[in-house]
Protein backbone atom coordinates (compact mmCIF):
# COMPACT_ATOMS: atom_id res chain seq x y z
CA UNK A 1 94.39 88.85 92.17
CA UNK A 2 91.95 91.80 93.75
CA UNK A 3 89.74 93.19 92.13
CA UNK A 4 87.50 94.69 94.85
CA UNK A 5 89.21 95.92 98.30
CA UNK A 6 87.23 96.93 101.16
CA UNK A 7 88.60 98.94 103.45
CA UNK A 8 87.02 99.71 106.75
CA UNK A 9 87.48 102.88 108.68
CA UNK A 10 86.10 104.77 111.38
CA UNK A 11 88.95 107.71 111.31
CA UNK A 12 90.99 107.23 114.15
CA UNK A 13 94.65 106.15 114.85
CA UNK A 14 93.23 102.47 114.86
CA UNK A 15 93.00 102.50 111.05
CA UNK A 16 96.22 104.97 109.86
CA UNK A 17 97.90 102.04 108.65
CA UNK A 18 95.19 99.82 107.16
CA UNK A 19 94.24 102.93 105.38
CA UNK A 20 97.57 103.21 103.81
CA UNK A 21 97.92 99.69 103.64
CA UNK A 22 94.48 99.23 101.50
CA UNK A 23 95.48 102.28 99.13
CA UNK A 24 99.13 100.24 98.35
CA UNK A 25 97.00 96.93 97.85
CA UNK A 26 94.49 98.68 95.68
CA UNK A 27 97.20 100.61 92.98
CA UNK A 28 99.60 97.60 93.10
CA UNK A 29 96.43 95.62 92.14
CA UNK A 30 94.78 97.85 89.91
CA UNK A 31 91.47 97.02 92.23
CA UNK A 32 88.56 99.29 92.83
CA UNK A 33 89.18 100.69 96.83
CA UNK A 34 85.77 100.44 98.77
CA UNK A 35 86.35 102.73 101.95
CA UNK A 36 83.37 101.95 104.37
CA UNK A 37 82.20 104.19 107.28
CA UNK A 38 79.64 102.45 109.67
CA UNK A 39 77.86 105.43 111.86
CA UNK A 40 77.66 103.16 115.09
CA UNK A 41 74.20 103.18 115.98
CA UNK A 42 74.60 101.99 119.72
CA UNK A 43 77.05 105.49 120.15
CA UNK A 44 74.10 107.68 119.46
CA UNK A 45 71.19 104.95 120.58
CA UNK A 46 72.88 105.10 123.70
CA UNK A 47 73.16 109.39 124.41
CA UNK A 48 70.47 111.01 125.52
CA UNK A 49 71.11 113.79 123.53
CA UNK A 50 69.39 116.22 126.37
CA UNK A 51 71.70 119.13 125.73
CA UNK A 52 70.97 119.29 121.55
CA UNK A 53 67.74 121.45 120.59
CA UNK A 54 67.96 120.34 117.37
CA UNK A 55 68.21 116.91 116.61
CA UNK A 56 70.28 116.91 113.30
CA UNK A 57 72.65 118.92 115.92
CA UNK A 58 73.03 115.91 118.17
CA UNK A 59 76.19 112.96 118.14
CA UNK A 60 74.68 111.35 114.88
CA UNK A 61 74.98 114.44 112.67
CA UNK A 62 78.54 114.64 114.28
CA UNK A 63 79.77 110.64 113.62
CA UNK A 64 78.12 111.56 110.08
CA UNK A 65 80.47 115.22 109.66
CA UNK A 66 83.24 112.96 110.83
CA UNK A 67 82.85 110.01 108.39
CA UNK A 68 82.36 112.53 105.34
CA UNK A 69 85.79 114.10 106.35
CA UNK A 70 87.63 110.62 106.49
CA UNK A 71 85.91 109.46 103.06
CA UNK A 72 86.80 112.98 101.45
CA UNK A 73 90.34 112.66 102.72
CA UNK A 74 90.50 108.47 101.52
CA UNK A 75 89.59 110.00 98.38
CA UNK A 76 92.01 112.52 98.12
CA UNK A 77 94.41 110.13 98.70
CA UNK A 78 93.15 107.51 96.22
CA UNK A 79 93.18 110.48 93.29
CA UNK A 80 96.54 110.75 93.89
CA UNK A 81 97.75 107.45 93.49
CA UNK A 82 94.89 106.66 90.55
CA UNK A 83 93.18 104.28 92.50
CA UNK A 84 89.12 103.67 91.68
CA UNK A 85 87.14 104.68 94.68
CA UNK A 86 83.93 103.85 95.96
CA UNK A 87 82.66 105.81 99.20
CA UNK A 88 79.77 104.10 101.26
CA UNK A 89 78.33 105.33 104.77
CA UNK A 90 76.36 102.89 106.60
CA UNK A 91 74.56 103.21 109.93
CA UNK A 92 74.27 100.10 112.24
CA UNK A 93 76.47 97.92 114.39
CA UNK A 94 79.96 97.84 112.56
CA UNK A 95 81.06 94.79 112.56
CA UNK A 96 78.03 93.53 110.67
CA UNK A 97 77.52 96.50 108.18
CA UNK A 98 81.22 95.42 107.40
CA UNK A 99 80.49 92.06 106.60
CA UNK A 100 76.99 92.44 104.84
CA UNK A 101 78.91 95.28 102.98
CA UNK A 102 81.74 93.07 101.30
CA UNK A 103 79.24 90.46 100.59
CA UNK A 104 77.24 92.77 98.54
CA UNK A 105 80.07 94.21 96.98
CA UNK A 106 81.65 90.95 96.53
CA UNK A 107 84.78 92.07 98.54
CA UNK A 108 87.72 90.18 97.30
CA UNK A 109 89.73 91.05 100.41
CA UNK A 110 88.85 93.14 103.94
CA UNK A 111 91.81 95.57 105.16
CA UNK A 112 90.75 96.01 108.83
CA UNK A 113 92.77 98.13 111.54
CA UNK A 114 93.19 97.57 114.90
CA UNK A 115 95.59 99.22 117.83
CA UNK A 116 97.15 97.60 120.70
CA UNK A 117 94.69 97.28 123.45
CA UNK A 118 94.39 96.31 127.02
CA UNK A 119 93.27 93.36 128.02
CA UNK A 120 90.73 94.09 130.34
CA UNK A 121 89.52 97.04 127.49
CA UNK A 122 89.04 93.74 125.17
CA UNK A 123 87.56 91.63 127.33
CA UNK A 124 85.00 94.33 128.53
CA UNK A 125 84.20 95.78 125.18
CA UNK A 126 85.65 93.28 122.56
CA UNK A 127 86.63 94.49 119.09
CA UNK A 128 85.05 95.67 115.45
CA UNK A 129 87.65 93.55 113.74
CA UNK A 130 87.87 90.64 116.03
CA UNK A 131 83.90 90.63 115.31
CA UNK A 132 84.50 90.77 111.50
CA UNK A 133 87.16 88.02 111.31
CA UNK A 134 85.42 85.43 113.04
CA UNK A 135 81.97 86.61 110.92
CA UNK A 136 83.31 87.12 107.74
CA UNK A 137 84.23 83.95 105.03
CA UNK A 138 86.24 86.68 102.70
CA UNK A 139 90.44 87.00 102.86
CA UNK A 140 90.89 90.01 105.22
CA UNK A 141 94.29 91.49 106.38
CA UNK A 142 94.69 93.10 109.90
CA UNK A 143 97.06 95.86 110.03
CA UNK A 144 98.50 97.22 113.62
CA UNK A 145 98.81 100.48 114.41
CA UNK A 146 101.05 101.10 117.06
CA UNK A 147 99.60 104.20 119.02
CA UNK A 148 101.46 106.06 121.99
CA UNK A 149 99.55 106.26 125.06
């Protein structure tokens, strides 16, 4: 039923279960896992970056370290459960790197994460995967983290 499952991750508690969740899909499936890390570009747009002397030193380089050590672990993970992986960094606004992502890859499902929020936090700043799901036209699946405060 899958051949191609994108999974979207930016490394924090938010996505512990879709990750898991998107690994399952993909070896139950036998589907190629595409794990996608979108560098935000209004995080680093929007630092001044004053206190870096070197500019591959500033938060950029450090969303990029990050991202390479969630993709390295995603893969580790895939290995062991013989899953095909495809690794892809993007930079740009999430929520549509995400979606022009699984069109070009021809996404047959998005696994998204999200984490119990509240409401003001939403209203104020909104959410990646609410973004995605009312962007995308592609099957996605939402899985909750529950985080402790």
């Amino acid at each position: 039923m899958y051949d191609r499952i994108l999974l979207s991750t930016d490394g924090t508690a938010a996505s512990t279960e879709a990750e898991a969740h998107a690994l399952d899909l993909a070896a139950s499936h036998g589907a190629e896992l595409h794990v996608l890390y979108v560098v935000d570009e209004n995080v680093y747009n929007a630092y001044s970056g004053d206190e870096y002397v070197d500019e591959a030193e500033g938060p950029e380089h450090g969303l990029e370290e990050h991202g390479e050590e969630t993709i390295a672990d995603l893969r580790a993970r895939a290995d062991e459960a013989g899953v095909d992986f495809v690794d892809v960094m993007r930079h740009g606004r999430p929520s549509d790197a995400i979606v022009d992502y699984a069109d070009e890859a021809e996404a047959d499902l998005l696994v998204l994460g999200t984490k119990r929020r509240p409401d003001e936090y939403r209203t104020l700043l909104g959410s990646v995967t609410d973004r995605v799901l009312r962007l995308t036209s592609r099957p996605a699946v939402v899985v909750k983290t529950e985080v402790d405060s």
